[in-house]
C-alpha atoms as a PDB file:
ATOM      1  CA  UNK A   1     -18.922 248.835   2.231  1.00  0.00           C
ATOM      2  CA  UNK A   2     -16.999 247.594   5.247  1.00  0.00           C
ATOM      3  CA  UNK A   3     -17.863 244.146   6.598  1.00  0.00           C
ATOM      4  CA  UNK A   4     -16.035 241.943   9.351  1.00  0.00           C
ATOM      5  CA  UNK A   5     -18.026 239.012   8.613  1.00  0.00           C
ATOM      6  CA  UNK A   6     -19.043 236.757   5.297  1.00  0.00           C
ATOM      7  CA  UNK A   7     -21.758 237.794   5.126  1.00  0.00           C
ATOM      8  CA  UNK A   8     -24.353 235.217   2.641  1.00  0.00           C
ATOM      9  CA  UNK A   9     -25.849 236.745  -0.770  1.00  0.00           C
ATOM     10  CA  UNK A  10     -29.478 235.152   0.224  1.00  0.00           C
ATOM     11  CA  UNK A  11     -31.354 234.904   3.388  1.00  0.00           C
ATOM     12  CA  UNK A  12     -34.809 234.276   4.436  1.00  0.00           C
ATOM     13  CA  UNK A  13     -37.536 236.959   5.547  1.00  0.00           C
ATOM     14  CA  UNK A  14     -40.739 236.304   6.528  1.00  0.00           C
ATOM     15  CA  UNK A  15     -43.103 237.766   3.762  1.00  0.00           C
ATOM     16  CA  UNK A  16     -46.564 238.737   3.817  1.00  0.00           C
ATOM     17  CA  UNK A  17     -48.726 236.137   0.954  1.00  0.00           C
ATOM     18  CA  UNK A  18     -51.745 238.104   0.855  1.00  0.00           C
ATOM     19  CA  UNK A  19     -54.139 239.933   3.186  1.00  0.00           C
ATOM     20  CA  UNK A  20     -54.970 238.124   6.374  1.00  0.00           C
ATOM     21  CA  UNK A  21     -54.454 236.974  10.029  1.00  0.00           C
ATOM     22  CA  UNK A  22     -50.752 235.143  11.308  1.00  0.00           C
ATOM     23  CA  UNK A  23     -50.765 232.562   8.678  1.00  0.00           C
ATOM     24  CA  UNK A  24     -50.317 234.356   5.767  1.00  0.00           C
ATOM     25  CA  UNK A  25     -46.537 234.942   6.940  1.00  0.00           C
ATOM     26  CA  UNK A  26     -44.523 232.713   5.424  1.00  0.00           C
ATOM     27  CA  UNK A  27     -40.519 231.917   5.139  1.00  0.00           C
ATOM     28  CA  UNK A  28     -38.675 233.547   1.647  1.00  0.00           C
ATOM     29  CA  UNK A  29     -35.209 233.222   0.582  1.00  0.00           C
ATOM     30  CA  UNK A  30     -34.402 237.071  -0.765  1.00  0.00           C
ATOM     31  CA  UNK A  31     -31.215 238.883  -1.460  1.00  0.00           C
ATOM     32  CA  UNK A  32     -29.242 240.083   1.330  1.00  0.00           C
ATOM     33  CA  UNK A  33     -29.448 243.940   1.102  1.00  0.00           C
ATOM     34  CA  UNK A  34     -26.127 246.089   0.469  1.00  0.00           C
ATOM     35  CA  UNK A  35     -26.309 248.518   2.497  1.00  0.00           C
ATOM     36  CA  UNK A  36     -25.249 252.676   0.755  1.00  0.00           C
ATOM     37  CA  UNK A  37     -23.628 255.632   2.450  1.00  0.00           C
ATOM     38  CA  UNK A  38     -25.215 256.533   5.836  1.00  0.00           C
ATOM     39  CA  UNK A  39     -26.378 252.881   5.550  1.00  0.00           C
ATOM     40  CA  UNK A  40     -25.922 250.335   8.201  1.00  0.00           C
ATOM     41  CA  UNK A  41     -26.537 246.177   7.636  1.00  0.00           C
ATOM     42  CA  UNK A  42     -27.787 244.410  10.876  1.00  0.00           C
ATOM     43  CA  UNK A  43     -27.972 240.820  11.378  1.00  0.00           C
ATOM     44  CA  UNK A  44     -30.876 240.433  13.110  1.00  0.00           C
ATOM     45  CA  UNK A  45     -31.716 238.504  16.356  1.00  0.00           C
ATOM     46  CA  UNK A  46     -34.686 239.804  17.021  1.00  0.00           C
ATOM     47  CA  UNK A  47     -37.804 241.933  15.756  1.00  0.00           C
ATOM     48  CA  UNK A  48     -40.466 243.690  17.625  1.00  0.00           C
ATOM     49  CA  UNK A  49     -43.959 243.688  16.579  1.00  0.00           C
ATOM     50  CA  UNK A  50     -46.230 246.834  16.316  1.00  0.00           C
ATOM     51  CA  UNK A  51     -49.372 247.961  15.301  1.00  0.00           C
ATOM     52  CA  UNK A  52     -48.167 248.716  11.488  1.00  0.00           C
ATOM     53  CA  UNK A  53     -46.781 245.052  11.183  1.00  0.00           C
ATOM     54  CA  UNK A  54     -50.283 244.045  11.704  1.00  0.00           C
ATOM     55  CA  UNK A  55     -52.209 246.495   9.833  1.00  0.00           C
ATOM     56  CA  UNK A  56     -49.720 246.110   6.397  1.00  0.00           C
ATOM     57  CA  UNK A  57     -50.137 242.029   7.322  1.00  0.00           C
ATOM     58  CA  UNK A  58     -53.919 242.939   6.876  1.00  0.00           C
ATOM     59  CA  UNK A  59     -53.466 244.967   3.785  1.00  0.00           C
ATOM     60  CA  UNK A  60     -54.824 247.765   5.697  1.00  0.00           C
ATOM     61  CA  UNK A  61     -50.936 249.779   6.028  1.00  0.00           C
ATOM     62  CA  UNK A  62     -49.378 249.540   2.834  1.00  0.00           C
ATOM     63  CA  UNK A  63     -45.453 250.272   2.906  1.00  0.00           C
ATOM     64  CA  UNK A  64     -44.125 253.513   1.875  1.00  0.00           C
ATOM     65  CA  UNK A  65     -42.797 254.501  -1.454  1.00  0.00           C
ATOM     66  CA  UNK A  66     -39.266 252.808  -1.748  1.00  0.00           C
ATOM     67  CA  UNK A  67     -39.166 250.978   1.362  1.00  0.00           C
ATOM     68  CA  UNK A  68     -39.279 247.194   1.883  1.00  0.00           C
ATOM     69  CA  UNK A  69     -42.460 245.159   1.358  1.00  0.00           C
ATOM     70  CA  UNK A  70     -41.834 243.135   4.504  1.00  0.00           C
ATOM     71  CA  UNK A  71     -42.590 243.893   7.818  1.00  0.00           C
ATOM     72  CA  UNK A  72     -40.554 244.605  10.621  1.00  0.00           C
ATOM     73  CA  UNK A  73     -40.403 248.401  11.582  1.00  0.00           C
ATOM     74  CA  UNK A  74     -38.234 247.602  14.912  1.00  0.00           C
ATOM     75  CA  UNK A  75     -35.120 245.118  15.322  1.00  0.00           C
ATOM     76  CA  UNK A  76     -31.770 244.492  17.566  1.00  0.00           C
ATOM     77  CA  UNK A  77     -28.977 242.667  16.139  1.00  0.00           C
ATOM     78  CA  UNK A  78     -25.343 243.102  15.153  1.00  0.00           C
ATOM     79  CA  UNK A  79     -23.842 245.615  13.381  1.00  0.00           C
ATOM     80  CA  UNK A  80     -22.504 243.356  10.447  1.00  0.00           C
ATOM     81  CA  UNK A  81     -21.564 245.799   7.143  1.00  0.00           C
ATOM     82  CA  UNK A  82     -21.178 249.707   7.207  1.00  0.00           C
ATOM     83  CA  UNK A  83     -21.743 251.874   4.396  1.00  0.00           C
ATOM     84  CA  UNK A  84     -19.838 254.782   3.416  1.00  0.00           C
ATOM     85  CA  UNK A  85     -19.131 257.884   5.745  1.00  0.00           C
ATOM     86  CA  UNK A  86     -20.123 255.767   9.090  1.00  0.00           C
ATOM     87  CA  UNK A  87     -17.853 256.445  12.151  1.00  0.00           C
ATOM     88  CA  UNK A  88     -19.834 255.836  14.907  1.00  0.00           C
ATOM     89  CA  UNK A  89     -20.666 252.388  15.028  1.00  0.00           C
ATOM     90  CA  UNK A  90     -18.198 249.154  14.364  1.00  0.00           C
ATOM     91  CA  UNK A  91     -18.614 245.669  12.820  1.00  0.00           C
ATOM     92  CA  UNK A  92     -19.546 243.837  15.449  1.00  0.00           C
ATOM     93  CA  UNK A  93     -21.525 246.247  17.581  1.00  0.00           C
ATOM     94  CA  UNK A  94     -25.015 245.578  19.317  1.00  0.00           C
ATOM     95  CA  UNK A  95     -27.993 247.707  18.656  1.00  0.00           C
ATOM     96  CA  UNK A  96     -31.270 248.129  18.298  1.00  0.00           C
ATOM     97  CA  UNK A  97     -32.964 249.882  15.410  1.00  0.00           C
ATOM     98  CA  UNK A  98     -35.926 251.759  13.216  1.00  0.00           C
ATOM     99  CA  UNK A  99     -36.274 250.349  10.673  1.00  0.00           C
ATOM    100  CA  UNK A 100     -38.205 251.416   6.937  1.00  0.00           C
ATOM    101  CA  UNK A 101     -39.562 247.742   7.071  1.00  0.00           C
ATOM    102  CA  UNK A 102     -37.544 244.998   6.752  1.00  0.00           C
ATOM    103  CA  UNK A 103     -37.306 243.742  10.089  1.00  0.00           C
ATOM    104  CA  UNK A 104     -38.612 240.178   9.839  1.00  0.00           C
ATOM    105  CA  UNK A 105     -35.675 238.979   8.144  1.00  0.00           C
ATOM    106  CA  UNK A 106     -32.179 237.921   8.951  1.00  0.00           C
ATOM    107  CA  UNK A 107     -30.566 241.272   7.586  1.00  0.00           C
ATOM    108  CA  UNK A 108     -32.120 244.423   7.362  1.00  0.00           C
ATOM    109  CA  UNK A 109     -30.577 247.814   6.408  1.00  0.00           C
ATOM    110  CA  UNK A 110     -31.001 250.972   8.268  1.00  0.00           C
ATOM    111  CA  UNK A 111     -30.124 254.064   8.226  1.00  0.00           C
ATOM    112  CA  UNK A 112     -27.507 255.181  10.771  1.00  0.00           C
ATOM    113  CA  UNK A 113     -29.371 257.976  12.466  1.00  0.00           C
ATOM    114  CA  UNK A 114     -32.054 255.430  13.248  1.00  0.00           C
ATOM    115  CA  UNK A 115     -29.693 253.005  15.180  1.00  0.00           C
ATOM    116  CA  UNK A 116     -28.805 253.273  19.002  1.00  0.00           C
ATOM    117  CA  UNK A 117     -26.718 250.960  21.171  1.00  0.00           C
ATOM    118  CA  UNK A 118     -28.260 248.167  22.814  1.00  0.00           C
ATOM    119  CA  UNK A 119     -29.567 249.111  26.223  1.00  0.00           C
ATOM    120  CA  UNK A 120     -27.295 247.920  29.046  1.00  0.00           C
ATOM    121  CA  UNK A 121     -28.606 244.603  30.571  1.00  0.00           C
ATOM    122  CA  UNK A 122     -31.641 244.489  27.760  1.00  0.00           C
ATOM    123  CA  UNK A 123     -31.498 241.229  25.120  1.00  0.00           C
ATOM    124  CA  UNK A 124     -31.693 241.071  21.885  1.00  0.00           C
ATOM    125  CA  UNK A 125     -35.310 240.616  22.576  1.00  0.00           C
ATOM    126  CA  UNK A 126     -36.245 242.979  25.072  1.00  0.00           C
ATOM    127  CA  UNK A 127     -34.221 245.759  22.931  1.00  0.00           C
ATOM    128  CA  UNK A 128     -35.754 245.183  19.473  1.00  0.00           C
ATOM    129  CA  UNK A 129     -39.226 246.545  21.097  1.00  0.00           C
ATOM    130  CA  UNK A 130     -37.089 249.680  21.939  1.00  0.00           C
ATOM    131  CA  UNK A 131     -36.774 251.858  19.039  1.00  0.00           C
ATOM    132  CA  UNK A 132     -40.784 252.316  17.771  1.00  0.00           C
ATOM    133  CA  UNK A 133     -41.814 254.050  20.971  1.00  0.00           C
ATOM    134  CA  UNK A 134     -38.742 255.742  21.968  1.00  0.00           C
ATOM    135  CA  UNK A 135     -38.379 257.513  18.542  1.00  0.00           C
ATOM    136  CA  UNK A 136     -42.094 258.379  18.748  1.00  0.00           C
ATOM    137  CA  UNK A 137     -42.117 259.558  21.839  1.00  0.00           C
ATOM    138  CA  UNK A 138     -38.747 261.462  21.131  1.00  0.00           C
ATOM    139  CA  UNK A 139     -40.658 263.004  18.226  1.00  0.00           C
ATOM    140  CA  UNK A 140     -43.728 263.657  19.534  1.00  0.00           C
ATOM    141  CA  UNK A 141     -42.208 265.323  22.730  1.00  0.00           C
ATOM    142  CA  UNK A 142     -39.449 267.025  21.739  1.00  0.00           C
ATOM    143  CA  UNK A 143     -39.780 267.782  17.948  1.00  0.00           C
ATOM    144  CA  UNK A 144     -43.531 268.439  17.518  1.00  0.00           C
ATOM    145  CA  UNK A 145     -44.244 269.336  21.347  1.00  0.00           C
ATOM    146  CA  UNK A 146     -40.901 271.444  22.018  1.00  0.00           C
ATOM    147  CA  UNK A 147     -40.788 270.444  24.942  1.00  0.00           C
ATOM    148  CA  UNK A 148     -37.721 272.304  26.562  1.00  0.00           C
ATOM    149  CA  UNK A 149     -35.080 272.090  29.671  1.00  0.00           C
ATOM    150  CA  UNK A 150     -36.477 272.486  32.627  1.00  0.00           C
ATOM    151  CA  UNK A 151     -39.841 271.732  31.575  1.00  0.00           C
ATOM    152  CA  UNK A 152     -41.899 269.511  32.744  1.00  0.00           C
ATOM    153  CA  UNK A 153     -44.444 266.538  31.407  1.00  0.00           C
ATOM    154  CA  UNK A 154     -46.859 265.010  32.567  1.00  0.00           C
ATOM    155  CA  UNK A 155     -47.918 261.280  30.903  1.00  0.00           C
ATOM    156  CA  UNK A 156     -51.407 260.109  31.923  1.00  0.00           C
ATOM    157  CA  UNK A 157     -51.849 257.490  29.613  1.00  0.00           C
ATOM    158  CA  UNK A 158     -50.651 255.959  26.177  1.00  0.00           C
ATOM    159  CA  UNK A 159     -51.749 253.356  23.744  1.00  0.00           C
ATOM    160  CA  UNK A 160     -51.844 252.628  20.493  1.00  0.00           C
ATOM    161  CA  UNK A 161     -54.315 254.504  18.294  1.00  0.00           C
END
């Protein structure tokens, strides 16, 4: 693992008590995770908030087999430790990412494929609401609609379900 920074062993997430509304997020002090190969550690600045966040805060959107118990599925930060085989992106760098859960915490690891540059003139802020509807909409057009060059698309409307 390549890091640029000293990076701490502990840092605090927000963690989900029990079922309920906003108040049953509270502050933890967890490990920092390492990230593997194809792995990329962010230090987070910010964290978007989606549907899923508040359906798992409910109880109602448990997280997937082997992926983090907090929530968070969206965040922008710094690039601050790279895992083996990574080439594109640098210590240092700003993006925004997917992430398996995780993102309400001050390091979250993603996987590199699921990590774009920050958007020129976006913050931290503005980009970590970014990746969650871009990647859906990337998959939904593209992947599972085929949608082709030279084709066209017409969006009349689009919420959350």
């Amino acid at each position: 693992m390549a890091s640029g920074q000293k990076i701490p062993a502990r840092m605090t997430a927000i963690a989900i008590s029990e079922p309920g509304g906003p108040r049953v997020l509270k502050p933890e002090t967890r490990d920092v995770p390492q990230p593997g190969p194809g792995e990329i550690l962010i230090k987070v600045h910010a964290a978007g908030v989606n549907r899923p966040d508040i359906q798992q805060r409910k109880g109602a959107y448990p997280p997937p087999p082997g992926a983090s118990d907090l929530p968070g599925l969206e965040a922008s930060g710094e690039v601050a430790a790279l895992g083996d085989d990574i080439s594109r992106w640098r210590i240092g760098d700003r993006v925004c990412a997917l992430t398996p859960g995780g993102g309400y915490a001050e390091y979250v690891k993603v996987h590199a494929g699921s990590v774009l540059p920050l958007p020129a003139g976006f913050t931290h802020t503005e980009a970590a609401a970014v990746p969650e509807n871009y990647f859906t909409v990337w998959h939904n057009v593209f992947e599972r609609g085929g949608l082709k060059k030279g084709e066209t698309l017409l969006v009349h409307g689009g919420s959350s379900g």
